[in-house]
C-alpha atoms as a PDB file:
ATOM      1  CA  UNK A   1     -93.068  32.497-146.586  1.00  0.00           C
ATOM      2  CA  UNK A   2     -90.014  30.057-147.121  1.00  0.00           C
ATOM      3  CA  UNK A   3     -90.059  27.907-150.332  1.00  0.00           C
ATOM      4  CA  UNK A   4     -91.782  24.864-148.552  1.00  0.00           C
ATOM      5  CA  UNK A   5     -94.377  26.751-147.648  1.00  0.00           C
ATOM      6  CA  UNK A   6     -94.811  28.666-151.044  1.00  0.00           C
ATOM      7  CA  UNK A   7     -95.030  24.530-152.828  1.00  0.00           C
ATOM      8  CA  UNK A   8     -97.401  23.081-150.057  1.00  0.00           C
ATOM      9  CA  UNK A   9     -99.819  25.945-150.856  1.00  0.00           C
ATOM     10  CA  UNK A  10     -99.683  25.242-154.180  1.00  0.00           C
ATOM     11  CA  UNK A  11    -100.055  21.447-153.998  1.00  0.00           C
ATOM     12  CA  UNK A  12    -102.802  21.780-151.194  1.00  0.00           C
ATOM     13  CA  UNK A  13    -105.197  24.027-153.700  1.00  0.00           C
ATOM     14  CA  UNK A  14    -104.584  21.492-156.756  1.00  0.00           C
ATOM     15  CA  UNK A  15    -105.175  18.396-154.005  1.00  0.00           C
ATOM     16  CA  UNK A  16    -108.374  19.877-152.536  1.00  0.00           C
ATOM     17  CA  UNK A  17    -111.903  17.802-153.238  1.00  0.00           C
ATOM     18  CA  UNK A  18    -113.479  18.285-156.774  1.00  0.00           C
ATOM     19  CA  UNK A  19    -115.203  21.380-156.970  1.00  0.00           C
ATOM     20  CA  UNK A  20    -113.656  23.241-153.972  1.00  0.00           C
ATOM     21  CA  UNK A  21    -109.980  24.311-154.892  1.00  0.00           C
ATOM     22  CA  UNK A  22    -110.183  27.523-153.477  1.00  0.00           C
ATOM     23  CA  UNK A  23    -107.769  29.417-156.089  1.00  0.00           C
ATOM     24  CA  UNK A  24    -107.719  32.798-154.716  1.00  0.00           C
ATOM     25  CA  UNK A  25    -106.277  31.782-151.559  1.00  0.00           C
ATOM     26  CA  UNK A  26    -102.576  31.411-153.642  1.00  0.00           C
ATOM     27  CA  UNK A  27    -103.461  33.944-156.129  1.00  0.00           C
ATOM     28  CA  UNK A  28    -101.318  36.308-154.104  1.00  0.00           C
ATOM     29  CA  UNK A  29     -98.297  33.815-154.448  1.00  0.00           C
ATOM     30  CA  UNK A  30     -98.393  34.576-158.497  1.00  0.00           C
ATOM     31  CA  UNK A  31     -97.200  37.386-160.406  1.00  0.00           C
ATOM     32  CA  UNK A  32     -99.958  39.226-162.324  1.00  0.00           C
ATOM     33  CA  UNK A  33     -98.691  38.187-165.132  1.00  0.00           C
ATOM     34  CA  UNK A  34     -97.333  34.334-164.492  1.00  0.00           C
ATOM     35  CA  UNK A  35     -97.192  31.530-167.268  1.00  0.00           C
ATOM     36  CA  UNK A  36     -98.135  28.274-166.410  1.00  0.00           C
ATOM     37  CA  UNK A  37     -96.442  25.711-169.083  1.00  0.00           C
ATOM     38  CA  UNK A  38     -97.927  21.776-169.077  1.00  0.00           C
ATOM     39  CA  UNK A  39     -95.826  19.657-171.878  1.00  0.00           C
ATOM     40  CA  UNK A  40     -96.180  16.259-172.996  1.00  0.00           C
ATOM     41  CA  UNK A  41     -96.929  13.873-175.399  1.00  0.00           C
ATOM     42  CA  UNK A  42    -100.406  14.051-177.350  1.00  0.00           C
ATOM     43  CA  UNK A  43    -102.047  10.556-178.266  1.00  0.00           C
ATOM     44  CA  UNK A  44    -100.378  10.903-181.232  1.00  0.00           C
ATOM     45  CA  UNK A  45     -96.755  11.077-180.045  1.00  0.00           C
ATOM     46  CA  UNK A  46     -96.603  14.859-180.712  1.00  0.00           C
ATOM     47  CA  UNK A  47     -94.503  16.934-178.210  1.00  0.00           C
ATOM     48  CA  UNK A  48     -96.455  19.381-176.845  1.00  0.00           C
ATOM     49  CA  UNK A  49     -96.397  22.762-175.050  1.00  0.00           C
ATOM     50  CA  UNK A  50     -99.886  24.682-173.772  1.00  0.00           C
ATOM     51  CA  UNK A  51     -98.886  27.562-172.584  1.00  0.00           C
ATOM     52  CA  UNK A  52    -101.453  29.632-169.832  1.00  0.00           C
ATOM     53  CA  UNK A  53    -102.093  32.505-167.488  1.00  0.00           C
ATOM     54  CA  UNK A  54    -103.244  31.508-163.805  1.00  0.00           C
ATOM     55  CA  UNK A  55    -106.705  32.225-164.943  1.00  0.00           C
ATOM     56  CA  UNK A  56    -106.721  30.212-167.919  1.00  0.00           C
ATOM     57  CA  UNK A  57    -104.698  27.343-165.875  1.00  0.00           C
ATOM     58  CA  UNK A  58    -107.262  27.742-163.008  1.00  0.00           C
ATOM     59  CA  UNK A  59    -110.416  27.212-166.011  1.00  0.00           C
ATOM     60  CA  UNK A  60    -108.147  24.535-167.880  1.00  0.00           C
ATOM     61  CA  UNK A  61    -107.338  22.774-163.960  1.00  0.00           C
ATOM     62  CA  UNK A  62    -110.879  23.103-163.046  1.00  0.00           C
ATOM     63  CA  UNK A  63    -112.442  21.453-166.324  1.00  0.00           C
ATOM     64  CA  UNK A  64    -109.777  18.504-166.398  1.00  0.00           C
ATOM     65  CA  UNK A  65    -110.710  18.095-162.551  1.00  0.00           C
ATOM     66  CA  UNK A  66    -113.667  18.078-162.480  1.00  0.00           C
ATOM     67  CA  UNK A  67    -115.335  15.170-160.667  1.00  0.00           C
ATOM     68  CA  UNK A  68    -111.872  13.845-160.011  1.00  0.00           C
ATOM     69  CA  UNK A  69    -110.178  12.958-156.753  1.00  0.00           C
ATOM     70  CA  UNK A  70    -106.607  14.503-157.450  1.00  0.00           C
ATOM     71  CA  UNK A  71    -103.986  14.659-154.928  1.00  0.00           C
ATOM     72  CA  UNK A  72    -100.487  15.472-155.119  1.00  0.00           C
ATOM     73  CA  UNK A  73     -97.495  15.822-152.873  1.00  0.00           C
ATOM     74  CA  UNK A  74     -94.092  16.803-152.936  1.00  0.00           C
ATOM     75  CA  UNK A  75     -91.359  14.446-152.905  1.00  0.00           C
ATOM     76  CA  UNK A  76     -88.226  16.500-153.190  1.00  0.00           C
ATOM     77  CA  UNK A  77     -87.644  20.368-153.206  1.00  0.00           C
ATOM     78  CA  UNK A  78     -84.044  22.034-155.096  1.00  0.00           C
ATOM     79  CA  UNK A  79     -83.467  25.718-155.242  1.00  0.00           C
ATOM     80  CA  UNK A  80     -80.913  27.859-156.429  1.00  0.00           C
ATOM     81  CA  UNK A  81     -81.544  31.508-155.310  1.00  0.00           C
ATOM     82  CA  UNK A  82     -79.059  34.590-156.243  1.00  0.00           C
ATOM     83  CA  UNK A  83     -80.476  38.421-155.733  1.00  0.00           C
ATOM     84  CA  UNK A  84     -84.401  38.821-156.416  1.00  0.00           C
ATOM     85  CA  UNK A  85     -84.584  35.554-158.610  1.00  0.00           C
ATOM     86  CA  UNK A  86     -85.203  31.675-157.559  1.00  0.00           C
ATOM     87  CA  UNK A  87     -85.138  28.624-159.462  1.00  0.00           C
ATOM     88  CA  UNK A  88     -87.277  25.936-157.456  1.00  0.00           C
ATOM     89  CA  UNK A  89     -87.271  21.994-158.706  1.00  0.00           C
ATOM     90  CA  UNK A  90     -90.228  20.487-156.982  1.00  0.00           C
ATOM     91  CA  UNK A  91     -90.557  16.916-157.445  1.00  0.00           C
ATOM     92  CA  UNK A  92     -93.985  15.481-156.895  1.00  0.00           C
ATOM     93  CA  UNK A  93     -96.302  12.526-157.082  1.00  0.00           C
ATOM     94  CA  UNK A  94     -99.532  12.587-158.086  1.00  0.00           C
ATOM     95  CA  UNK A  95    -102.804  10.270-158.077  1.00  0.00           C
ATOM     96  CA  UNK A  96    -105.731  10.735-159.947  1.00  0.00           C
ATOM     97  CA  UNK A  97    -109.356   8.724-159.561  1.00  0.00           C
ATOM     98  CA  UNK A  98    -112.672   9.293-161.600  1.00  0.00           C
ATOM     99  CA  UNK A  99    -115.351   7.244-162.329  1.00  0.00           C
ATOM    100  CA  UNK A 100    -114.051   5.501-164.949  1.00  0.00           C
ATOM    101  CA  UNK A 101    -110.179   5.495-164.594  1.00  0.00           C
ATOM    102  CA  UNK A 102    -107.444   5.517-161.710  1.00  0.00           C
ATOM    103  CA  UNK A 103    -103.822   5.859-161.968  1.00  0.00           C
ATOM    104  CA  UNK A 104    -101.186   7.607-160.205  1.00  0.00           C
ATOM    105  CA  UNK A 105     -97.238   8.801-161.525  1.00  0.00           C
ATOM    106  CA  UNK A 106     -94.603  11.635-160.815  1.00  0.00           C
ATOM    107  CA  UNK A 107     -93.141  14.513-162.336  1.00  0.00           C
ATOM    108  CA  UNK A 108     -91.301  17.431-161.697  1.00  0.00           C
ATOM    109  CA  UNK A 109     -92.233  21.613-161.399  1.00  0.00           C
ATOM    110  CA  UNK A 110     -89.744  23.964-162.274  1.00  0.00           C
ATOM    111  CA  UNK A 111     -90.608  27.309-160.928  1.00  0.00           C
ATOM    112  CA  UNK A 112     -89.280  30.531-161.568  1.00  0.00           C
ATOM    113  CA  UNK A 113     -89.675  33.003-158.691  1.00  0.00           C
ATOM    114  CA  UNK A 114     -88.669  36.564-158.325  1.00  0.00           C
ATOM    115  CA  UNK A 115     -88.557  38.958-155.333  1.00  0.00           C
ATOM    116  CA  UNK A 116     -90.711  42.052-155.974  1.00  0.00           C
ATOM    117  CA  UNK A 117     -90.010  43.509-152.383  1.00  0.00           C
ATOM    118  CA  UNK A 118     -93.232  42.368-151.042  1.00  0.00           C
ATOM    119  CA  UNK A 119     -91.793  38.860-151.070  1.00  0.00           C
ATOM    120  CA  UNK A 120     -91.299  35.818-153.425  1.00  0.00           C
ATOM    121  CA  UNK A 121     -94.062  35.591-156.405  1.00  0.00           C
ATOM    122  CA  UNK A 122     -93.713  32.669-158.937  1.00  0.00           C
ATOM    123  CA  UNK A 123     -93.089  34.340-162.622  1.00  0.00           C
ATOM    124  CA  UNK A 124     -93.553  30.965-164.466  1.00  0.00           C
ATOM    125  CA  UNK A 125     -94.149  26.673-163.512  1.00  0.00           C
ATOM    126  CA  UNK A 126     -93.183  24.420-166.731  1.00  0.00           C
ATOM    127  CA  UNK A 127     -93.976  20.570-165.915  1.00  0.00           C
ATOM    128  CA  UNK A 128     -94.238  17.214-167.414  1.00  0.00           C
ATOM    129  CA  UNK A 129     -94.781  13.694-165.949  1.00  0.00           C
ATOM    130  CA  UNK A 130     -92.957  10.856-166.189  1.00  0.00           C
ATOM    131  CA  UNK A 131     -94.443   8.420-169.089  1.00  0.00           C
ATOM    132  CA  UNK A 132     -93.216   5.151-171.173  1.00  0.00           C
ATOM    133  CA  UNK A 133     -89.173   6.053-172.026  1.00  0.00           C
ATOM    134  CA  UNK A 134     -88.990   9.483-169.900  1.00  0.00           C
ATOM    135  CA  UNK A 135     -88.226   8.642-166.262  1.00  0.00           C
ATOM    136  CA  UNK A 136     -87.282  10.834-162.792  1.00  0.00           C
ATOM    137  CA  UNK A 137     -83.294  11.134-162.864  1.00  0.00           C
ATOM    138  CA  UNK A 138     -81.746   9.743-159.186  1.00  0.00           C
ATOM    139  CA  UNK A 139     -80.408  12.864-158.093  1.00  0.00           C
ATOM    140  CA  UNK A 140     -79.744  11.036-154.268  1.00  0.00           C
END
């Protein structure tokens, strides 16, 4: 599975209709023991870091999600590979419609992947999204 591949999986799962992101279909694309990292800024103006497993992401995902339309897409793919070990910078945009709110915005993945022998599993993802003073470098 190239790289590509490995990211569309990942965004198709998180993009499917509320209620039917079918998680176990990429499960095999994480290592048992992966770390999922989402950081931001609280309401407060607090940095933030909430650190997860793929089964905690997949309850925290699923309870954020739910009822929501959420799609998201890649916009731009980097990776540095050397030996068994990948760094992938996936770029993506993102929109995001419930009953009471809509609003779409961008951010950026950075994956760590190693190779196990059986092919490419993704160790960790840290993200954040683009927000009021913190925009997407130009790296045309």
């Amino acid at each position: 599975m190239s790289f590509q591949e490995l990211t569309a999986a990942i965004y198709t799962v998180v993009s499917a209709p509320p209620e039917t992101r079918d998680w176990e279909s990429v499960r095999p694309l994480y290592h048992p023991r992966a770390t999922m990292v989402r950081t931001g800024i609280d309401s407060a103006g607090k940095r933030y870091a909430k650190v997860m497993s793929f089964d905690e992401y997949i309850v925290n995902v699923s309870e954020l999600l739910k009822g929501v339309t959420f799609h998201e897409v890649e916009l731009r793919q980097d990776v540095r590979e050397f030996g068994n070990v990948a760094q992938l910078t996936s770029v993506y945009e993102f929109n995001f419609k419930s009953a009471d709110k809509q609003f779409s915005g961008r951010g950026i993945n950075f994956f760590n992947l190693i190779n196990d022998g059986s092919g490419w599993k993704i160790i960790s993802i840290v993200w954040d999204n683009e927000r009021d003073g913190l925009c997407l470098p130009d790296w045309s």
